[in-house]
N, C-alpha and C. Protein backbone atom coordinates (compact mmCIF):
# COMPACT_ATOMS: atom_id res chain seq x y z
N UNK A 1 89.55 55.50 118.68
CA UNK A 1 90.83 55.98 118.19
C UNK A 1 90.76 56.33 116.71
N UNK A 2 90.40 55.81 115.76
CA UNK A 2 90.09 55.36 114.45
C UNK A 2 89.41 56.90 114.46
N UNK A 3 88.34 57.29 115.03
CA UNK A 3 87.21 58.54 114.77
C UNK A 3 88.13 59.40 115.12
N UNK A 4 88.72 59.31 116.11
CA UNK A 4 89.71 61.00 116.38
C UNK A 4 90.60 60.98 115.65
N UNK A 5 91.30 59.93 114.98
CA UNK A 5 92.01 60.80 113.48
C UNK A 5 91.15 60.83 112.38
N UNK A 6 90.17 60.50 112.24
CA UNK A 6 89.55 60.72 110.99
C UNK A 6 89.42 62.28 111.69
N UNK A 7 88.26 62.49 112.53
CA UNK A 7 88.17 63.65 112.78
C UNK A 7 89.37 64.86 112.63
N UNK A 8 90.11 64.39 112.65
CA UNK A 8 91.34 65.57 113.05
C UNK A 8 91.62 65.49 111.28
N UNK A 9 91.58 64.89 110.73
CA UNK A 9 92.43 64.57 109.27
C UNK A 9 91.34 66.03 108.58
N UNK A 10 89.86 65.73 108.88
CA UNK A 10 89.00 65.92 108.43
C UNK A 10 89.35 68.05 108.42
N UNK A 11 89.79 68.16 109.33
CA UNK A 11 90.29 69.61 109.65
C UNK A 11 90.90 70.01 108.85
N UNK A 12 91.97 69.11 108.78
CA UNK A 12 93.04 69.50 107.25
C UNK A 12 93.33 68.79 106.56
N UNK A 13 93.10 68.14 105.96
CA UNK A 13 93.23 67.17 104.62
C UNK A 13 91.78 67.81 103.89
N UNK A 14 92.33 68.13 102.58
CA UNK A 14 90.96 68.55 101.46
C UNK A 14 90.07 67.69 101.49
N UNK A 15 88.36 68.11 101.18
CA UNK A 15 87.93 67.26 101.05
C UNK A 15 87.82 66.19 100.25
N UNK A 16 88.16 66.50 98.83
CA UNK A 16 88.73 65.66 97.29
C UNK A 16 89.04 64.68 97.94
N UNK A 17 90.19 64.81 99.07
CA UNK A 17 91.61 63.78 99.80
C UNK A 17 90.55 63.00 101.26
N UNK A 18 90.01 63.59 101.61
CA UNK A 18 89.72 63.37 103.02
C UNK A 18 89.21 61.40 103.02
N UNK A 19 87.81 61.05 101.63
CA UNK A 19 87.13 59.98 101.44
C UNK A 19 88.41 58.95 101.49
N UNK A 20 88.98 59.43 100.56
CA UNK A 20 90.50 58.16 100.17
C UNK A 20 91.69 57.96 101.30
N UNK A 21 91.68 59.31 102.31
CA UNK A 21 92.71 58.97 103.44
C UNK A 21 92.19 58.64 104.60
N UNK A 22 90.32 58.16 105.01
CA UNK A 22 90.15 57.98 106.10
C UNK A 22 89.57 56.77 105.94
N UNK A 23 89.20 56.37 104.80
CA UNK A 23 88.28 55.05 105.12
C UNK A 23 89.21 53.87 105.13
N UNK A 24 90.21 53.81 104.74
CA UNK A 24 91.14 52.31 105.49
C UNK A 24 91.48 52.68 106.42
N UNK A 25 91.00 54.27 107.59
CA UNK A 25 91.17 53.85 108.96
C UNK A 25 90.10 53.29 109.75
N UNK A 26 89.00 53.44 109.18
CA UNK A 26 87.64 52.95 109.80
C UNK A 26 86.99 52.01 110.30
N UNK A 27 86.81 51.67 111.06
CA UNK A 27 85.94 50.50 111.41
C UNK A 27 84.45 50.67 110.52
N UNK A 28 83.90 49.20 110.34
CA UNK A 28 83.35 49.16 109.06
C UNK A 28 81.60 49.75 109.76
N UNK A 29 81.56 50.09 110.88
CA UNK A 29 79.70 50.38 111.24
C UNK A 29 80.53 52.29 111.08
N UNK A 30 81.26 52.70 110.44
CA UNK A 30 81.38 54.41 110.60
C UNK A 30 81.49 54.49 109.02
N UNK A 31 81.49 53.36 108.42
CA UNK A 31 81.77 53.65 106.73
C UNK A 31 79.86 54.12 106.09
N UNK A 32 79.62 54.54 106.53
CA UNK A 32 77.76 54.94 106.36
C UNK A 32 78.28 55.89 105.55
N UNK A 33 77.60 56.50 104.35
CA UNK A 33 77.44 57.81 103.77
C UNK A 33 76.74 58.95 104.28
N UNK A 34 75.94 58.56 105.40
CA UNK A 34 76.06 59.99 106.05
C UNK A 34 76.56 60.21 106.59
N UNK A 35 77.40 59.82 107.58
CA UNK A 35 78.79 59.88 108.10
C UNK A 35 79.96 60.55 107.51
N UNK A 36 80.06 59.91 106.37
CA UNK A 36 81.30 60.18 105.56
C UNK A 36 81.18 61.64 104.76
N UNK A 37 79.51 61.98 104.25
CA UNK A 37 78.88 62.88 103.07
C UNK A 37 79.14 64.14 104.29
N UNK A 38 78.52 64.20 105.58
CA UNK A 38 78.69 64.87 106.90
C UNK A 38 80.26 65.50 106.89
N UNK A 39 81.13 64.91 107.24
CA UNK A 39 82.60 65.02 107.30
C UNK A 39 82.92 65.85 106.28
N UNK A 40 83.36 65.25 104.99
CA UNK A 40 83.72 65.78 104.06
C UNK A 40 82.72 67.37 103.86
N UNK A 41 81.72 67.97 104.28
CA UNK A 41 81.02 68.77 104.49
C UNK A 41 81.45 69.61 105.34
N UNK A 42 81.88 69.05 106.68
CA UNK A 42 82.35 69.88 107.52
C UNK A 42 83.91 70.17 106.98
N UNK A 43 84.87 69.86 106.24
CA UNK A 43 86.00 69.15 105.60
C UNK A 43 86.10 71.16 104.90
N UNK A 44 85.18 70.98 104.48
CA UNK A 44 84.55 71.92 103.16
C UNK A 44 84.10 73.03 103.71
N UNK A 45 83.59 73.06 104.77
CA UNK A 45 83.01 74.27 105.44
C UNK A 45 84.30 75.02 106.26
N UNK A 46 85.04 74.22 106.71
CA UNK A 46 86.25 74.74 107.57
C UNK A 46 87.08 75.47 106.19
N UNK A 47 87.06 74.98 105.25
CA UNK A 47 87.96 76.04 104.09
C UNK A 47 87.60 76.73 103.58
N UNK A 48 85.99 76.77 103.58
CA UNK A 48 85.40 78.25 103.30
C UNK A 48 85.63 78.95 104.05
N UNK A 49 85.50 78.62 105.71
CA UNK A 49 85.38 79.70 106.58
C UNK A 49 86.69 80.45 106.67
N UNK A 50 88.06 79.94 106.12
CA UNK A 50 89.37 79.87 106.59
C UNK A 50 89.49 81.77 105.51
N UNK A 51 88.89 80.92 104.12
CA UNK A 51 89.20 81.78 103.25
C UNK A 51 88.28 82.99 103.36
N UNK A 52 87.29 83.25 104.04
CA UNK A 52 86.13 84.60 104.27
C UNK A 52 86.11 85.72 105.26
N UNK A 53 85.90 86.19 104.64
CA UNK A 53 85.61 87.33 105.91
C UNK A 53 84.36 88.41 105.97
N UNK A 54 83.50 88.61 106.78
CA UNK A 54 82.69 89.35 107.14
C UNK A 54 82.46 90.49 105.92
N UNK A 55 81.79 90.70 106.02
CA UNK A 55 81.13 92.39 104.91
C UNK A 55 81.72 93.58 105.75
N UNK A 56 81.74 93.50 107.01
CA UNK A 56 82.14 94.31 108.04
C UNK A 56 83.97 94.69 107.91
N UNK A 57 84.59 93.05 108.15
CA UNK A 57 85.77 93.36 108.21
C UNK A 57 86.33 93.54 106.62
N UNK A 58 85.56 93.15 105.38
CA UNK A 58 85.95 93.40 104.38
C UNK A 58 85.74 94.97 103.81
N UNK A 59 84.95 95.87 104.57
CA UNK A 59 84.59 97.10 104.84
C UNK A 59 85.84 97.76 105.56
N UNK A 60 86.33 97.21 106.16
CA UNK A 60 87.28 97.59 107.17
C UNK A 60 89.02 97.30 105.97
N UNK A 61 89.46 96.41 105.79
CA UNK A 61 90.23 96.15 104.71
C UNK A 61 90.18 97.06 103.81
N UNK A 62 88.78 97.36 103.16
CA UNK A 62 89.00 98.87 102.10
C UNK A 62 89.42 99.65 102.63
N UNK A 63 89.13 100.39 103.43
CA UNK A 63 89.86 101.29 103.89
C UNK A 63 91.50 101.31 104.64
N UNK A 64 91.56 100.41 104.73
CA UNK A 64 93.02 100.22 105.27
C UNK A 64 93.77 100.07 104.06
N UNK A 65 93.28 100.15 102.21
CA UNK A 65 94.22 99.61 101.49
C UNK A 65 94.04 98.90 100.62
N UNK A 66 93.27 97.78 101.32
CA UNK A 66 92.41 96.23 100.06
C UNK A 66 92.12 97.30 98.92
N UNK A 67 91.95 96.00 97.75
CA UNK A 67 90.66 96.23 96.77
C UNK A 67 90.04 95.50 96.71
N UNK A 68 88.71 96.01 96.19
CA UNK A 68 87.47 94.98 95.66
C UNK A 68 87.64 94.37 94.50
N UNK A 69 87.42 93.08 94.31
CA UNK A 69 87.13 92.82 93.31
C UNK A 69 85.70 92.12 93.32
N UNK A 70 84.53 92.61 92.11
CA UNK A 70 83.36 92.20 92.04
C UNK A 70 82.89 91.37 90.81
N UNK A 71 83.07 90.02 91.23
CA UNK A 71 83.05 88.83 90.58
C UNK A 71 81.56 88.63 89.71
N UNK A 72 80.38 89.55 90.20
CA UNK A 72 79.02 89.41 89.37
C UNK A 72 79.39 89.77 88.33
N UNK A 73 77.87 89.09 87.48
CA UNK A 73 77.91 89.32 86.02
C UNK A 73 77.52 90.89 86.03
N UNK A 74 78.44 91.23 84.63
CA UNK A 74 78.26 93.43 84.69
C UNK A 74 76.88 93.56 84.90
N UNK A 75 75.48 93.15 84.44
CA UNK A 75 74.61 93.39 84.67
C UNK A 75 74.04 93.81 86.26
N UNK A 76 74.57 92.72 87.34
CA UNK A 76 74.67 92.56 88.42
C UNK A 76 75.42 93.54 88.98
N UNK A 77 76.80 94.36 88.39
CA UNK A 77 77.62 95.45 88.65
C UNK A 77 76.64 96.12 88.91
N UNK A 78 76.30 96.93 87.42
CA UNK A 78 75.75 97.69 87.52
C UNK A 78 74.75 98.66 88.05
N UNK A 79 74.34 97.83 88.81
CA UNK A 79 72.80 97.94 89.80
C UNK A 79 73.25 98.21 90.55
N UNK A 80 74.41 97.86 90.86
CA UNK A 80 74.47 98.76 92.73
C UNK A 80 76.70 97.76 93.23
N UNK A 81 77.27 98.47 93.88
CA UNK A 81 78.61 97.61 93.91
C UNK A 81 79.19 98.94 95.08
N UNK A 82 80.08 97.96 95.76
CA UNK A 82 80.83 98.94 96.66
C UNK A 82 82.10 99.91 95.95
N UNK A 83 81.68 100.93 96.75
CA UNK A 83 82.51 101.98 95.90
C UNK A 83 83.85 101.74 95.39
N UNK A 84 84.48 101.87 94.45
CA UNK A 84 85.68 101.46 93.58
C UNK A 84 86.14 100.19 93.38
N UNK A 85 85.06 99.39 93.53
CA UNK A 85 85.24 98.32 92.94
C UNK A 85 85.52 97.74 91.99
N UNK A 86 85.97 96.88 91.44
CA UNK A 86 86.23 96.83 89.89
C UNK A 86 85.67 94.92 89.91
N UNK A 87 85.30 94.98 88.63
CA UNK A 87 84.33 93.86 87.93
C UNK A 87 85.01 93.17 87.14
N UNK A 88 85.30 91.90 87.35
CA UNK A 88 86.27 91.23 86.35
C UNK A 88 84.70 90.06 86.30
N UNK A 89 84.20 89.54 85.75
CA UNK A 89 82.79 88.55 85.58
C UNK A 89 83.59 86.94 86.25
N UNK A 90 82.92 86.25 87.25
CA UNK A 90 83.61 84.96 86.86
C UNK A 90 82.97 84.25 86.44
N UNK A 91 81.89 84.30 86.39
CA UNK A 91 80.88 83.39 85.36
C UNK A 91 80.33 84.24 84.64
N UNK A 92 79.17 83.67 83.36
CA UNK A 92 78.61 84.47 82.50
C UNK A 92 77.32 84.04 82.35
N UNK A 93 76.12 84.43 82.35
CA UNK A 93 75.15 84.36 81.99
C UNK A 93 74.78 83.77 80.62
N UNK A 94 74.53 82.48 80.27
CA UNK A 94 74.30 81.61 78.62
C UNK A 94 72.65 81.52 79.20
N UNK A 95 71.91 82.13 78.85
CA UNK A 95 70.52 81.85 78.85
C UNK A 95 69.87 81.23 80.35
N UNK A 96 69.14 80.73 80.57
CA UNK A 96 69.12 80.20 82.01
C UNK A 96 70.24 80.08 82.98
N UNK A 97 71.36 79.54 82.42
CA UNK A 97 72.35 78.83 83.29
C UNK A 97 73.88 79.67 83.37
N UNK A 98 74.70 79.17 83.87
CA UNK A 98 75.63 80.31 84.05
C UNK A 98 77.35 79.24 83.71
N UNK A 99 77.79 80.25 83.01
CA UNK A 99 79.48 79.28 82.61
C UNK A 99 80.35 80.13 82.97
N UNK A 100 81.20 79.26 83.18
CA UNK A 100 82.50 80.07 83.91
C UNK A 100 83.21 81.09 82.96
N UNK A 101 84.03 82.06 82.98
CA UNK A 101 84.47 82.99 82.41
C UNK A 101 85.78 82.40 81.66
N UNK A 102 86.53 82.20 80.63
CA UNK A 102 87.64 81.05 80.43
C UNK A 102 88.96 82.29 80.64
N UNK A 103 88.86 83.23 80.50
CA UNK A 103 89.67 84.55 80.54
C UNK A 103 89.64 84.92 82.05
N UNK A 104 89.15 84.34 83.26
CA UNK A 104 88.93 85.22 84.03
C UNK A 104 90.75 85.41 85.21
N UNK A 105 91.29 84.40 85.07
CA UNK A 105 92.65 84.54 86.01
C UNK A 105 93.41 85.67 84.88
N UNK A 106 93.04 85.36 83.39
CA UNK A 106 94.07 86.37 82.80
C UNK A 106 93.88 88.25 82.90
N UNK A 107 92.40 87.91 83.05
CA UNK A 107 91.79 89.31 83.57
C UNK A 107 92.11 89.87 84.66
N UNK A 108 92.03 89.12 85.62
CA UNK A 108 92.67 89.70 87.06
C UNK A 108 94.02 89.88 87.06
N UNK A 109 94.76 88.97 86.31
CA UNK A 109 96.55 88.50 86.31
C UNK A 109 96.55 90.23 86.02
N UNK A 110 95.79 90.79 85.45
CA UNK A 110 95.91 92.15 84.10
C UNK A 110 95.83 93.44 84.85
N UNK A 111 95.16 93.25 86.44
CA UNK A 111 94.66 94.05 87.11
C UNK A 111 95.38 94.13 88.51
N UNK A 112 95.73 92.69 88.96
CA UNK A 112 96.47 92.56 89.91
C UNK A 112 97.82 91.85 90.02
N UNK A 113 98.88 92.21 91.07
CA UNK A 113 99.53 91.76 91.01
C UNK A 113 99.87 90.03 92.12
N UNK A 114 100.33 89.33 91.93
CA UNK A 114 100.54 88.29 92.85
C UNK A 114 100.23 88.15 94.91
N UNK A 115 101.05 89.73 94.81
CA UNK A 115 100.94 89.71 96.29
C UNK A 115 100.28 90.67 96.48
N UNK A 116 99.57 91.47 95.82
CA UNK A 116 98.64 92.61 95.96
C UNK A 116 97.37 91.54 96.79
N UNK A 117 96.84 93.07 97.96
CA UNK A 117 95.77 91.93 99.25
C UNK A 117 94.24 92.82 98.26
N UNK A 118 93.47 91.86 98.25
CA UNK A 118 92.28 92.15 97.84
C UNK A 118 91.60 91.11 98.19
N UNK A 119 89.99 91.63 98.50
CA UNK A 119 88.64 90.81 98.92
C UNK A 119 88.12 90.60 97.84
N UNK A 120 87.58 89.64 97.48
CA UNK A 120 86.14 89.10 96.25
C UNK A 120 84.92 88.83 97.18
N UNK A 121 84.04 89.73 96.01
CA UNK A 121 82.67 89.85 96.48
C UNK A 121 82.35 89.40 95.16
N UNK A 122 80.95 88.62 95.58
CA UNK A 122 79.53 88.47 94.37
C UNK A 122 78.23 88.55 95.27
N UNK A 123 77.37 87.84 94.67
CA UNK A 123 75.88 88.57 95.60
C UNK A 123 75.36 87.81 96.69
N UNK A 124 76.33 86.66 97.09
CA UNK A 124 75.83 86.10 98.24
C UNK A 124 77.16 85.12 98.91
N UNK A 125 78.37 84.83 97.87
CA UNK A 125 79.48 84.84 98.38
C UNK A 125 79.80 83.33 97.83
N UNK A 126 79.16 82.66 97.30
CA UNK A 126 79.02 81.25 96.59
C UNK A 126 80.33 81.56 95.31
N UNK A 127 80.20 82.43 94.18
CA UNK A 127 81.22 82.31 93.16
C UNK A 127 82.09 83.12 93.61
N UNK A 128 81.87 83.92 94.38
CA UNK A 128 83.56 84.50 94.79
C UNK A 128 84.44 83.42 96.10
N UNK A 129 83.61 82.70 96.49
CA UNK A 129 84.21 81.53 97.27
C UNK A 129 85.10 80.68 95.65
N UNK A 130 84.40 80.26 94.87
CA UNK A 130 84.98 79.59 93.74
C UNK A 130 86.11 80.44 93.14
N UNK A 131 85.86 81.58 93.00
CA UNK A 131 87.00 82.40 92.35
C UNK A 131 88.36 82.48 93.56
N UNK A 132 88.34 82.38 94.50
CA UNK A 132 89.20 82.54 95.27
C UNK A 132 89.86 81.57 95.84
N UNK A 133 89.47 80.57 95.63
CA UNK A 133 89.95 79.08 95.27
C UNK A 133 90.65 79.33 93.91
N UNK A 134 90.13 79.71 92.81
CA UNK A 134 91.09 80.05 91.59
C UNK A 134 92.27 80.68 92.18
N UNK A 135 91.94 81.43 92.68
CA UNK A 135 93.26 82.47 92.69
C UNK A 135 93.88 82.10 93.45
N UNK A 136 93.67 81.68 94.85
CA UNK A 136 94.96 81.18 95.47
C UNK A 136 96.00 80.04 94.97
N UNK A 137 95.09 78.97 94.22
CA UNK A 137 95.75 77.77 93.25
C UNK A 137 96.60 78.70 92.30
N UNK A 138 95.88 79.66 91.81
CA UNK A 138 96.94 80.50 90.52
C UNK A 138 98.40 81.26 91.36
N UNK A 139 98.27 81.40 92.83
CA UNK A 139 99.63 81.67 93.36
C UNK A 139 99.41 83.52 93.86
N UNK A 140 97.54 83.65 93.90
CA UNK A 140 97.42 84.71 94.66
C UNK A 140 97.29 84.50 96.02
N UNK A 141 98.04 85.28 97.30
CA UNK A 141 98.53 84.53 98.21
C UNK A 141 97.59 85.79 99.17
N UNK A 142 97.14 86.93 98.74
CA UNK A 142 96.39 87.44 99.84
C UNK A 142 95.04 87.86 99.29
N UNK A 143 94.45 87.01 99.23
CA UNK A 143 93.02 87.07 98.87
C UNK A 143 91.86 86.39 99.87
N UNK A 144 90.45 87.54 100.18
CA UNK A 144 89.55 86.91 100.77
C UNK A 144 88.15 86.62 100.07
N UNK A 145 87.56 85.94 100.63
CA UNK A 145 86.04 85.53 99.90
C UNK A 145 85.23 87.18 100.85
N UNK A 146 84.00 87.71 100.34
CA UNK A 146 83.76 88.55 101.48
C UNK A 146 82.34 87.49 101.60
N UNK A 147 82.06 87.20 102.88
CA UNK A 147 80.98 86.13 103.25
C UNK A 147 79.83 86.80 103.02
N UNK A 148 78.79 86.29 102.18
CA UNK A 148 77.05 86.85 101.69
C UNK A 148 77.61 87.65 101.17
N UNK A 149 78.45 88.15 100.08
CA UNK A 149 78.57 88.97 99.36
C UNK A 149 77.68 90.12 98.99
N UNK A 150 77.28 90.73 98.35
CA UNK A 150 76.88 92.24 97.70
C UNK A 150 75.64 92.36 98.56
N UNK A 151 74.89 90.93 98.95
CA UNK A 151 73.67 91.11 100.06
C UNK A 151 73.62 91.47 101.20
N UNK A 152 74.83 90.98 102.00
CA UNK A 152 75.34 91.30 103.24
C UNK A 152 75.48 92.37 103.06
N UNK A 153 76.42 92.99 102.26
CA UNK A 153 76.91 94.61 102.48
C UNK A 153 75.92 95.12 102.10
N UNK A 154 74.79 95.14 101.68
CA UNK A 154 73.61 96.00 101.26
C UNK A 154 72.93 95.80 102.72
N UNK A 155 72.89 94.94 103.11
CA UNK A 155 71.62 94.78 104.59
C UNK A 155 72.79 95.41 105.85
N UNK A 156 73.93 95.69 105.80
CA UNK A 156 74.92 95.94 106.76
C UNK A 156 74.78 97.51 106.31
N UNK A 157 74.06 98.37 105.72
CA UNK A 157 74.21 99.33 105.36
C UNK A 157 75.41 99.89 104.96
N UNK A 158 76.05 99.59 104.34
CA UNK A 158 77.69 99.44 104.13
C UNK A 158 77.59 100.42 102.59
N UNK A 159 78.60 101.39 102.17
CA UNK A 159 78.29 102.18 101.54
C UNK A 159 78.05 101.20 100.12
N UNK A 160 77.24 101.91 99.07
CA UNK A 160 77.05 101.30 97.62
C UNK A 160 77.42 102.76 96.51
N UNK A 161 77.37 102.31 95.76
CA UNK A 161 77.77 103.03 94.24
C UNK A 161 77.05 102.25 93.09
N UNK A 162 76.28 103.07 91.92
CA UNK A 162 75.89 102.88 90.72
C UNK A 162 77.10 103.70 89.87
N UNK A 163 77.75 104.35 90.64
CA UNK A 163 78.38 105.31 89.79
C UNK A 163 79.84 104.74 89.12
N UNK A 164 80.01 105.27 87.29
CA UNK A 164 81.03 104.46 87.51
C UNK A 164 80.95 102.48 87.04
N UNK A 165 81.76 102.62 86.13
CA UNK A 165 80.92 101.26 86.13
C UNK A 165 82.37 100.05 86.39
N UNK A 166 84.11 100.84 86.39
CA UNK A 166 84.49 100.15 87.29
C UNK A 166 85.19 98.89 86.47
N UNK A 167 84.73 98.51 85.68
CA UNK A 167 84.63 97.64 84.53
C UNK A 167 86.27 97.03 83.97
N UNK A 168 86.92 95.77 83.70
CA UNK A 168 87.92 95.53 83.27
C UNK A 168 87.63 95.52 81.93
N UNK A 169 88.48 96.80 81.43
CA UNK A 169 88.29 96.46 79.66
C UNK A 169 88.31 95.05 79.11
């Protein structure tokens, strides 16, 4: 009994929430950390998947209307991006390692509006998963992650552009 509401909690309760609202239901041989590290994983994977969508159907969305937004660093733009995309950075390149952009909701706030529907892409779908977590917390209410970002749509033969650089002043 105890496992089928953890399980079920685990669906929808965040994962942040999930550790602190299931373990005073537990019997003490299910309190293991791989058990728990497992869950909260799957916890995490169900809200990525909730928030993504395909290269295909995010291909499909442009044309019906969406915009792109392309979360790589401009360097990363530049090389190659789906056509009319526009580049707001959410992280930045500091020498090896990479920091978050501190301007980046005011940049988009600048570009988009609240209920305007747009997809985020980056090059494999990891920081536009993070950015889109930003934005829905900031009260953007139709936004998708596009899943494997700029890689997917390059191996999906999905159209590209150098042209244009697309760029948020």
């Amino acid at each position: 009994m105890a496992l089928a509401v953890a399980m079920a909690m685990a669906s929808t309760v965040p994962a942040s929430r999930l550790a602190r609202s299931v373990l005073p239901l537990l019997p003490p041989h299910y309190l293991s950390f791989r058990w728990l590290d497992n869950t909260a994983r799957n916890a995490e994977s169900a809200v990525a998947e909730s928030q993504s969508v395909t290269v295909n159907v995010a291909h499909d969305l442009l044309r019906k209307g969406h915009r792109y937004l392309d979360v790589r660093t401009c360097d990363e733009f530049k090389a190659g991006h789906p056509p009319g995309a526009l580049n707001i950075p959410y992280m930045f390149r500091t020498g090896a390692e990479m920091s978050k952009n501190p301007q980046f909701l005011d940049e988009v706030s600048a570009h988009f509006a609240k209920d305007d529907a747009f997809v985020v892409g980056c090059k494999s779908g990891r920081r536009s998963l993070m950015a889109v977590t930003d934005l829905q917390s900031a009260g953007f209410g139709r936004v998708a992650n596009v899943a494997g970002g700029y890689s997917a749509w390059t191996e999906k033969g999905l159209p590209t552009s150098e042209q244009g650089h697309g760029e948020a002043p």
